[in-house]
N, C-alpha and C. Protein backbone atom coordinates (compact mmCIF):
# COMPACT_ATOMS: atom_id res chain seq x y z
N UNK A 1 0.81 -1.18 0.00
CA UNK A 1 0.00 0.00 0.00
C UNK A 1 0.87 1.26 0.00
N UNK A 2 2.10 1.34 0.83
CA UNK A 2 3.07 2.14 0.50
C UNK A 2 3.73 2.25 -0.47
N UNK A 3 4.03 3.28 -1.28
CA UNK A 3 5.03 3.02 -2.51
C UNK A 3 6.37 3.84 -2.14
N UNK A 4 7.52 3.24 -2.13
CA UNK A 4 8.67 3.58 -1.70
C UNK A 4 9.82 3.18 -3.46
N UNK A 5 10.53 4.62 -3.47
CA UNK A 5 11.66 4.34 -4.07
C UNK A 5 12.92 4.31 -3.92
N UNK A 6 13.88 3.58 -3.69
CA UNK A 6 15.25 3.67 -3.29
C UNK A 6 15.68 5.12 -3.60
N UNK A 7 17.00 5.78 -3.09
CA UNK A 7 17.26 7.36 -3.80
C UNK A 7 18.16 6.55 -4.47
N UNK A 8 18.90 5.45 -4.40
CA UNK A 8 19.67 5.20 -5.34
C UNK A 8 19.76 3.35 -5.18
N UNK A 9 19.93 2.82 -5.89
CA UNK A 9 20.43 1.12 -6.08
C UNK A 9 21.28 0.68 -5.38
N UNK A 10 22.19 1.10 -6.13
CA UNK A 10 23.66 0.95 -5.93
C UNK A 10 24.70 1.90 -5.44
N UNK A 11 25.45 1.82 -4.05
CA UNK A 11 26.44 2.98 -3.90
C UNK A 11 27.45 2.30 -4.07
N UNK A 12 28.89 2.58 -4.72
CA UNK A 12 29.99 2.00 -4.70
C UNK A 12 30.27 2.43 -2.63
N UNK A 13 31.30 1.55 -2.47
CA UNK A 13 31.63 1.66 -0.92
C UNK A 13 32.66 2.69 -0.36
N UNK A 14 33.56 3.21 -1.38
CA UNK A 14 34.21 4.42 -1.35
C UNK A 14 33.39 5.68 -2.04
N UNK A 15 32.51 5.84 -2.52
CA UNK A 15 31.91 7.23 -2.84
C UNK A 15 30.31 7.29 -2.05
N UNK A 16 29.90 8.82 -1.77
CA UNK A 16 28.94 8.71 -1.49
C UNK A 16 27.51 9.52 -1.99
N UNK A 17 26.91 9.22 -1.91
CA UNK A 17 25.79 9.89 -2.59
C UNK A 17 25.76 11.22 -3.42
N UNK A 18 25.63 11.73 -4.53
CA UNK A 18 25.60 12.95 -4.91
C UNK A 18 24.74 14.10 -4.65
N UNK A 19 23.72 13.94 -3.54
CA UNK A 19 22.93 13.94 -2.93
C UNK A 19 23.22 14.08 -1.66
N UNK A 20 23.87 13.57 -1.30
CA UNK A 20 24.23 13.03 0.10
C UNK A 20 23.19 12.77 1.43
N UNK A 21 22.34 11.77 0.60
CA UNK A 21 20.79 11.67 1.57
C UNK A 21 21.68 10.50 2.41
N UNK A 22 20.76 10.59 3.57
CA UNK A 22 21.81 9.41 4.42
C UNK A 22 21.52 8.00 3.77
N UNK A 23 22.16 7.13 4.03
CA UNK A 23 21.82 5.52 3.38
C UNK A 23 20.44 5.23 4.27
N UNK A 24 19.78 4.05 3.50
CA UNK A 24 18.42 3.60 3.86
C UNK A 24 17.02 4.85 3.24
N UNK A 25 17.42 6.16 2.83
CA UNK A 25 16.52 6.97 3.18
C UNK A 25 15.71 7.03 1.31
N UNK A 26 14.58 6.81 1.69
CA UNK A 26 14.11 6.45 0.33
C UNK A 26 12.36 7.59 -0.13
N UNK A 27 12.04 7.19 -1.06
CA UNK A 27 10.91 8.55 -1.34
C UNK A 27 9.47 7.31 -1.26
N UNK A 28 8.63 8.40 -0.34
CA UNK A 28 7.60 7.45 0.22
C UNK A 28 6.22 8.12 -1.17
N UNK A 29 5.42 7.50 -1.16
CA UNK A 29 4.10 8.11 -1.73
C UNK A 29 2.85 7.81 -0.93
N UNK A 30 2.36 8.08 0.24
CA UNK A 30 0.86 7.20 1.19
C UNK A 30 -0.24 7.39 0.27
N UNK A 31 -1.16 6.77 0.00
CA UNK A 31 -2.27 6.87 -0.24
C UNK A 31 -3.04 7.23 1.14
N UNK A 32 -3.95 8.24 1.08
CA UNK A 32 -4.36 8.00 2.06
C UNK A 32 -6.34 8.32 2.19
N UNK A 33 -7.08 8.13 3.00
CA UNK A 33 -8.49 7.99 2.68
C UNK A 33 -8.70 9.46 2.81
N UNK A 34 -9.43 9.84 1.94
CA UNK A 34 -9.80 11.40 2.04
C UNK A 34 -9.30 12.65 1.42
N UNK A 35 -8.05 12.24 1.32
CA UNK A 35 -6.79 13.20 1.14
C UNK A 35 -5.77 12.85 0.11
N UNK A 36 -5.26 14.20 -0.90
CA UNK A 36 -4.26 13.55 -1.39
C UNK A 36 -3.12 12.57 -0.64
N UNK A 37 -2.34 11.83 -1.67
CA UNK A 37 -1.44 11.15 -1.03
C UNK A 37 -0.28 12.04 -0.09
N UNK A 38 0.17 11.24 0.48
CA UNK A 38 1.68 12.56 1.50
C UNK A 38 2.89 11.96 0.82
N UNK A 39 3.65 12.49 0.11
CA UNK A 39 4.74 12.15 -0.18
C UNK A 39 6.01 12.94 0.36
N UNK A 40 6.87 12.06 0.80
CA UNK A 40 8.16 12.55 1.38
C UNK A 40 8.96 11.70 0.87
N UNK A 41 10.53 12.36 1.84
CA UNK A 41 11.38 11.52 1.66
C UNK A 41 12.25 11.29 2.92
N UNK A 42 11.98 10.14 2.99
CA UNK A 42 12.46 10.16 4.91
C UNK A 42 13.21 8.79 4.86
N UNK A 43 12.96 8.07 6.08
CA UNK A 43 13.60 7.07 6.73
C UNK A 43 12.80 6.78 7.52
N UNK A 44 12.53 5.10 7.18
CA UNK A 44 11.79 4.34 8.29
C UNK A 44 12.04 4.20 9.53
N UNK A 45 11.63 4.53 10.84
CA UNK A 45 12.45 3.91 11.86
C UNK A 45 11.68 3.33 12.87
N UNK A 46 10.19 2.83 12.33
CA UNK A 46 10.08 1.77 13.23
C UNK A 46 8.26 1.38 12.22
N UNK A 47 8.11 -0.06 12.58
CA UNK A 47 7.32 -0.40 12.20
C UNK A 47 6.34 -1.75 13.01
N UNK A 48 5.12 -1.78 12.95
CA UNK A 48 4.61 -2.83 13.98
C UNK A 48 3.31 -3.24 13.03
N UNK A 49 3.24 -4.27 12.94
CA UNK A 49 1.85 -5.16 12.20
C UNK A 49 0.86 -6.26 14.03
N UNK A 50 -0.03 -6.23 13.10
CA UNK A 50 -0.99 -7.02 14.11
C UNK A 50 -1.62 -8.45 13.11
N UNK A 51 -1.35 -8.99 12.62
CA UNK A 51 -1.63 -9.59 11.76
C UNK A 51 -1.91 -10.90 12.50
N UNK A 52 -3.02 -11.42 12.55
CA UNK A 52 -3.45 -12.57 13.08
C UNK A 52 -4.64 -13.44 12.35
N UNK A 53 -4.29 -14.64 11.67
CA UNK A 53 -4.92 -15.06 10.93
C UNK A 53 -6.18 -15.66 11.12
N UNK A 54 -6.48 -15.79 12.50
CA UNK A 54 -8.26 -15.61 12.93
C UNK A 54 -8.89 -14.38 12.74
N UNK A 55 -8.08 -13.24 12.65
CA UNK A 55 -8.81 -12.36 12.57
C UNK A 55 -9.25 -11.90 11.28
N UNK A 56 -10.31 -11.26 10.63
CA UNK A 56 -10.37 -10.64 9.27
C UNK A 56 -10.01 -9.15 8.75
N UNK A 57 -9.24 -8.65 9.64
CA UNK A 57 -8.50 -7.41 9.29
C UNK A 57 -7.38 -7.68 10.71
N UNK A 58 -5.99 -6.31 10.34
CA UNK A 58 -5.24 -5.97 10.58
C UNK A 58 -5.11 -4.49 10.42
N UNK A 59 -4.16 -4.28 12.08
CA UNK A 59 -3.46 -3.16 11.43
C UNK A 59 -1.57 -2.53 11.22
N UNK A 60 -1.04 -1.98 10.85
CA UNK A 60 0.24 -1.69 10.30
C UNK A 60 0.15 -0.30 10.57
N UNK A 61 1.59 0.14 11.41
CA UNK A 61 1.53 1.39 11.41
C UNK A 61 3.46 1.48 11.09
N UNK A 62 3.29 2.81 10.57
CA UNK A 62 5.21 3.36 10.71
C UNK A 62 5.39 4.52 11.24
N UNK A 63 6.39 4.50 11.74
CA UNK A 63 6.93 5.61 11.81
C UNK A 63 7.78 6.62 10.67
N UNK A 64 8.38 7.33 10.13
CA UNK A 64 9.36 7.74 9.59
C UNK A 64 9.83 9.24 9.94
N UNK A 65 11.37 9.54 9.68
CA UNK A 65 12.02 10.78 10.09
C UNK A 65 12.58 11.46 8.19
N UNK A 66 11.59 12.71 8.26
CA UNK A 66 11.85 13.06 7.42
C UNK A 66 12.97 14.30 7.86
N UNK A 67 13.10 15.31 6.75
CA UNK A 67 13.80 16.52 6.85
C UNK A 67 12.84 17.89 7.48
N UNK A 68 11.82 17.44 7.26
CA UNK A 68 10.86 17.80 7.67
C UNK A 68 10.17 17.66 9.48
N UNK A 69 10.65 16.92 9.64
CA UNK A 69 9.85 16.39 11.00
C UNK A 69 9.87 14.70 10.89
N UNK A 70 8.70 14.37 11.39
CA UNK A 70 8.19 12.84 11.38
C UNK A 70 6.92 12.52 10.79
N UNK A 71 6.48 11.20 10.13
CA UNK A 71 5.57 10.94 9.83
C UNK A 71 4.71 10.00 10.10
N UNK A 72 3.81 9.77 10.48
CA UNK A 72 3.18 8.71 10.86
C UNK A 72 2.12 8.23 10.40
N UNK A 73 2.16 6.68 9.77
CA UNK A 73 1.04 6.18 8.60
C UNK A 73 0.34 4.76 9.51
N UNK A 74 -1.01 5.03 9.51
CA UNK A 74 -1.53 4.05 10.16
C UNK A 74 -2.54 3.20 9.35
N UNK A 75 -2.71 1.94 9.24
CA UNK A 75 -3.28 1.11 7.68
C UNK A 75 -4.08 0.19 8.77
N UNK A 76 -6.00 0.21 8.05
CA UNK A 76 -6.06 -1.41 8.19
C UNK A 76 -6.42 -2.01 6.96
N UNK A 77 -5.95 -3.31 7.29
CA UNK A 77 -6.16 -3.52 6.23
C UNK A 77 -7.45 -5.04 6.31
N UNK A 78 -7.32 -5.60 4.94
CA UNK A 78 -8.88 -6.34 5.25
C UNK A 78 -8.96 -7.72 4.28
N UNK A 79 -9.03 -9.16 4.93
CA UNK A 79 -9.01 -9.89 4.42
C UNK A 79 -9.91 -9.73 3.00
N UNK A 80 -11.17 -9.70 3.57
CA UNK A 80 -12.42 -9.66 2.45
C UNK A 80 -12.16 -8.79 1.46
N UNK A 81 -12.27 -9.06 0.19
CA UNK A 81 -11.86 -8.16 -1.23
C UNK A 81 -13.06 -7.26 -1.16
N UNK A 82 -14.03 -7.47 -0.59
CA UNK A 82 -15.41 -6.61 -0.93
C UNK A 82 -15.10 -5.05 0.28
N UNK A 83 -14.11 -5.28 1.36
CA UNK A 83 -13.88 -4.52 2.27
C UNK A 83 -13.08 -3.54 1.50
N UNK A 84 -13.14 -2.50 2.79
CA UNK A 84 -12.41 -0.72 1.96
C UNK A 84 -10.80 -1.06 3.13
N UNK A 85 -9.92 -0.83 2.53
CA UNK A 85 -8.68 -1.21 3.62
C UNK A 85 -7.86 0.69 3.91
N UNK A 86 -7.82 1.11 4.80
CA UNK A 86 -7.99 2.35 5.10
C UNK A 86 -6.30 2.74 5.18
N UNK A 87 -5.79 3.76 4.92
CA UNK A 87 -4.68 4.28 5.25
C UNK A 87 -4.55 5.68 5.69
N UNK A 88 -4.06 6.07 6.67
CA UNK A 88 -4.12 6.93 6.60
C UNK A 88 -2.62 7.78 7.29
N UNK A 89 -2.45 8.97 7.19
CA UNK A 89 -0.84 9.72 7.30
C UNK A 89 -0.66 10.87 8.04
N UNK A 90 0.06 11.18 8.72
CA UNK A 90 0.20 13.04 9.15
C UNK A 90 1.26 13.06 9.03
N UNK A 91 1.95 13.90 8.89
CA UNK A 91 3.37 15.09 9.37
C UNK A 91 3.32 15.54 10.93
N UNK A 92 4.77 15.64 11.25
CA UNK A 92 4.35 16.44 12.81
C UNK A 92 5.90 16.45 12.58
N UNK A 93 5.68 17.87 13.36
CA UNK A 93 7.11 18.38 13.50
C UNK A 93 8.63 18.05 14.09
N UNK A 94 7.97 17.34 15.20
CA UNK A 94 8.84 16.43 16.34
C UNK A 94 8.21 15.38 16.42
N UNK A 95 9.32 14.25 16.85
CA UNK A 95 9.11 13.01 17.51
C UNK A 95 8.03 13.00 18.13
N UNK A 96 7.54 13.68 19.65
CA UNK A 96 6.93 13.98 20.50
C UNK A 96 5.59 13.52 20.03
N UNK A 97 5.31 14.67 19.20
CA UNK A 97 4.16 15.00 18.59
C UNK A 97 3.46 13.29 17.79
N UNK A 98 4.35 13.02 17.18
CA UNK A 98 4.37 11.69 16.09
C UNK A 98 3.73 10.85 17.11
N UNK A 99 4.50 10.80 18.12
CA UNK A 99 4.25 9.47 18.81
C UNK A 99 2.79 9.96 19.88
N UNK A 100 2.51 10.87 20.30
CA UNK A 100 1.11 11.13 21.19
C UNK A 100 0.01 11.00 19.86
N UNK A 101 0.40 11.21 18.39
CA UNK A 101 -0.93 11.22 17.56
C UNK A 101 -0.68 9.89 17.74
N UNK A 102 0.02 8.84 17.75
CA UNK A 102 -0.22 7.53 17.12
C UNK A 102 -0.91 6.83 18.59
N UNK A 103 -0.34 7.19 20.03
CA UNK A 103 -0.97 6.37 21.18
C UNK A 103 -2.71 7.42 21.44
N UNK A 104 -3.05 8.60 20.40
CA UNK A 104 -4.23 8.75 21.09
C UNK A 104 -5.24 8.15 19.63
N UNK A 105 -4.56 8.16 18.61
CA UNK A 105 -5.41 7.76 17.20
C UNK A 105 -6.45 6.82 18.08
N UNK A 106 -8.06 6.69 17.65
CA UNK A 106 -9.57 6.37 17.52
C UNK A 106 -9.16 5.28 16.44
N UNK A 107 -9.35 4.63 16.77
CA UNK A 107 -9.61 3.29 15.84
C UNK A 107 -10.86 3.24 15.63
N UNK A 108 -11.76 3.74 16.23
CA UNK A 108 -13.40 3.73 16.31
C UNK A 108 -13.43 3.82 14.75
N UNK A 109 -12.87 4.77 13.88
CA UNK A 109 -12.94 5.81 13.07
C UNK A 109 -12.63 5.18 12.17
N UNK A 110 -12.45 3.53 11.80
CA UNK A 110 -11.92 2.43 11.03
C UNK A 110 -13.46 1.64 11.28
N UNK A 111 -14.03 1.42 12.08
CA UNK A 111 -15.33 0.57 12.45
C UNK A 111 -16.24 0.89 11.57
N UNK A 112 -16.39 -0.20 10.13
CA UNK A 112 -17.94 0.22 9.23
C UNK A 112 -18.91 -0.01 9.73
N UNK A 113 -19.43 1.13 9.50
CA UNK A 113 -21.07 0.84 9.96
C UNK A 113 -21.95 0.18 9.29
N UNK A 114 -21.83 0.60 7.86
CA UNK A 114 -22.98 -0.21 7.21
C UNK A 114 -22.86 -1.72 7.34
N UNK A 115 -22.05 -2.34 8.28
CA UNK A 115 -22.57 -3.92 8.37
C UNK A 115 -23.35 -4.22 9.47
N UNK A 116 -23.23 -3.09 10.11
CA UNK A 116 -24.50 -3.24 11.39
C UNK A 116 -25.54 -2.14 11.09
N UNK A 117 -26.28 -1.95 9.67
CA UNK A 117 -27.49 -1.28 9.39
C UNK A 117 -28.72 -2.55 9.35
N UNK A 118 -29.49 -2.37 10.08
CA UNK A 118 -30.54 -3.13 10.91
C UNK A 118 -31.82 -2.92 9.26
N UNK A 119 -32.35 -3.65 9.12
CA UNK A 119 -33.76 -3.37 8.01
C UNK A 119 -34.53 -2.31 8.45
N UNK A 120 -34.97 -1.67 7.77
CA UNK A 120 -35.78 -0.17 7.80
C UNK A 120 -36.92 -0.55 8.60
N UNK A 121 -37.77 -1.85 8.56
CA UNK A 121 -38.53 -2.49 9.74
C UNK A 121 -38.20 -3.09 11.30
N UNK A 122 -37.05 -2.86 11.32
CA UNK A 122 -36.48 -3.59 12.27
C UNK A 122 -37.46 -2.79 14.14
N UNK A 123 -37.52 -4.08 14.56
CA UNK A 123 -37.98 -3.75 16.26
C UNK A 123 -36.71 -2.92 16.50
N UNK A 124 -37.44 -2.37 17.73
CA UNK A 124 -36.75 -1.58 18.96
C UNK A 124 -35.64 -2.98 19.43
N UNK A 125 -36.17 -3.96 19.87
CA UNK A 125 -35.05 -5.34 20.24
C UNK A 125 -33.86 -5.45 18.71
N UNK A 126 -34.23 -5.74 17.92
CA UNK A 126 -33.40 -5.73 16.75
C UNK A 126 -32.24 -4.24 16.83
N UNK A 127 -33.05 -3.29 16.98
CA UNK A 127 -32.39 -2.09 16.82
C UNK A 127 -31.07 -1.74 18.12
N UNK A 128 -31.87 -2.53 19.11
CA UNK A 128 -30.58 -2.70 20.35
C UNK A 128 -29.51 -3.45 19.61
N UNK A 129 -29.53 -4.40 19.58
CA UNK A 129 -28.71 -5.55 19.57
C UNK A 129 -27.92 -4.97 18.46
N UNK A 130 -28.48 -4.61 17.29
CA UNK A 130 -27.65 -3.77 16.17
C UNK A 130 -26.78 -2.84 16.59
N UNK A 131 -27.27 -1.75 17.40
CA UNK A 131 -26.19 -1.31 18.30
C UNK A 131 -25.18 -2.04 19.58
N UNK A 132 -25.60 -3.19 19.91
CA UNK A 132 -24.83 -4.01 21.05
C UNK A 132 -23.83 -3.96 20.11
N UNK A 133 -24.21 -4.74 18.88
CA UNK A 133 -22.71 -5.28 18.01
C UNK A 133 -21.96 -4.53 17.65
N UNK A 134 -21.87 -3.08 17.14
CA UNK A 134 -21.60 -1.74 16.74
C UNK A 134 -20.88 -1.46 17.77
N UNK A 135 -21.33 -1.60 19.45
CA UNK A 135 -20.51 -0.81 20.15
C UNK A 135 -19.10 -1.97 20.77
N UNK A 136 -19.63 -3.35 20.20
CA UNK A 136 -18.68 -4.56 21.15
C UNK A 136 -17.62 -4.52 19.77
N UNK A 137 -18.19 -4.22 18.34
CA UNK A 137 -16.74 -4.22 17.44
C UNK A 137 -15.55 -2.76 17.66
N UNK A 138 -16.79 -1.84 18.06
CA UNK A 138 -16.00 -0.66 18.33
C UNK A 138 -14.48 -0.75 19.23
N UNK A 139 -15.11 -1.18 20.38
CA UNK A 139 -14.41 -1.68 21.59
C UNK A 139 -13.68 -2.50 21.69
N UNK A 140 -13.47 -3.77 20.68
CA UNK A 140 -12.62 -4.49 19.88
C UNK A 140 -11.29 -4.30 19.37
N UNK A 141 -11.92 -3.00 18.68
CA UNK A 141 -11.15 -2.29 17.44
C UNK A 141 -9.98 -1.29 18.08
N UNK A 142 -10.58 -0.70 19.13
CA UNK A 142 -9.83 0.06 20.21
C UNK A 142 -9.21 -0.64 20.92
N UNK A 143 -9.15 -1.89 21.44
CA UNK A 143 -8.66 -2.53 22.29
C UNK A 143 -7.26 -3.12 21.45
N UNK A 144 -7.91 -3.32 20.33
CA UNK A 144 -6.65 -4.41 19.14
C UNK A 144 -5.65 -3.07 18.55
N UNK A 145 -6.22 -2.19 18.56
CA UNK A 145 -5.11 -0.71 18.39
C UNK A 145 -4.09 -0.40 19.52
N UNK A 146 -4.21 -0.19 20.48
CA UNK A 146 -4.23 0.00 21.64
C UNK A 146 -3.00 -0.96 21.74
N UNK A 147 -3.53 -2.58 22.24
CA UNK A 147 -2.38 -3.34 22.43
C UNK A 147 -1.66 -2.96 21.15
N UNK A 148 -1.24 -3.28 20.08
CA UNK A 148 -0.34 -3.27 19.17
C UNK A 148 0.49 -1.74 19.06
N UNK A 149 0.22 -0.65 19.72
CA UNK A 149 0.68 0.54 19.87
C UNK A 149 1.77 0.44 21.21
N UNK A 150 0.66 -0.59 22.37
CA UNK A 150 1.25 -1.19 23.47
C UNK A 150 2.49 -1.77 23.30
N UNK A 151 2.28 -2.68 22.53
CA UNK A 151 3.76 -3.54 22.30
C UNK A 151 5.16 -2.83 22.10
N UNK A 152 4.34 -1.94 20.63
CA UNK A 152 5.48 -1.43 19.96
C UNK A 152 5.85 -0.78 21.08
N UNK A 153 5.52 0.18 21.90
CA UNK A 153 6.57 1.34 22.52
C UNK A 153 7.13 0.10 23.89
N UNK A 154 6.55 -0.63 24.64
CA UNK A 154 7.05 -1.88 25.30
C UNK A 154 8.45 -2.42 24.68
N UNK A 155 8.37 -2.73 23.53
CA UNK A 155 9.58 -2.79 22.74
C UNK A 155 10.50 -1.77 22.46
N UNK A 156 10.36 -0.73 22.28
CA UNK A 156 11.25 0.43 22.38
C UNK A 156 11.98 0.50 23.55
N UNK A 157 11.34 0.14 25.15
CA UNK A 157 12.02 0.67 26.17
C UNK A 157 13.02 -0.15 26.65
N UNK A 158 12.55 -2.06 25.79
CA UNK A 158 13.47 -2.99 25.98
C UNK A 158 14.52 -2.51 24.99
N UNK A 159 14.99 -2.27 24.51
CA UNK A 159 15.98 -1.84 23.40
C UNK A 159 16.91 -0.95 23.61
């Protein structure tokens, strides 16, 4: 879903870039829902997937350090081909910043609704329960964000 280009292939081991971008640092393009794409040119420096094959979606987030600041791209994505798989990106000036958007990001805001739209006849009982399920995937969805945001910085402090 990311499209990344090397700045270069090949460096011989005595010369260095004509450019002189640091090594690893490559040109990103996000797609993202809503918004044109964000394109930079940065450096990855950290990445975490949730990928669990009982489940029917995932999510993938990165970090990257541009010249600019930092960027942060958060994806779910979705077994079912008929599903919309979401991406989405910001800029932020500092680290700081990068990392409080990514531990307060709403996953809610990934939760489709139209699979819990109830029939235009539906009871008041039907119409609960349509919302029971709505609010137990919500809460799901937040919970499965949450840990995997969990981990990653858990892992940072071991390191």
């Amino acid at each position: 879903m990311t499209d990344r280009q090397p700045t270069d292939h090949v460096l011989p081991l005595h010369d260095t870039p004509a450019d002189s971008r640091p090594v690893g640092e490559m040109t990103y393009c996000i797609p993202r829902v809503g918004s044109r794409p964000l394109e930079f040119t940065g450096v990855e420096l950290g990445m975490a997937m949730s990928f669990n094959p009982e489940l029917p979606w995932w999510y993938e987030f990165n970090i990257f350090r541009t010249d600019a600041g930092f960027v942060v791209s958060i994806k779910r994505f979705h077994v079912a081909e008929d599903e919309t798989d979401y991406c989405r990106a910001w800029q932020f000036p500092d680290l700081d910043a990068a990392m409080a958007a990514l531990e307060s990001y709403d996953a809610a805001q990934d939760v489709s609704v139209s699979r819990h739209m109830p029939p235009t006849d539906a009871t008041a009982a039907e119409l609960a329960a349509t919302a029971f399920q709505l609010r137990a995937e919500i809460a799901e969805t937040r919970a499965h964000f949450a840990s995997l945001v969990g981990e990653f910085l858990h892992d940072l402090e071991q390191a």
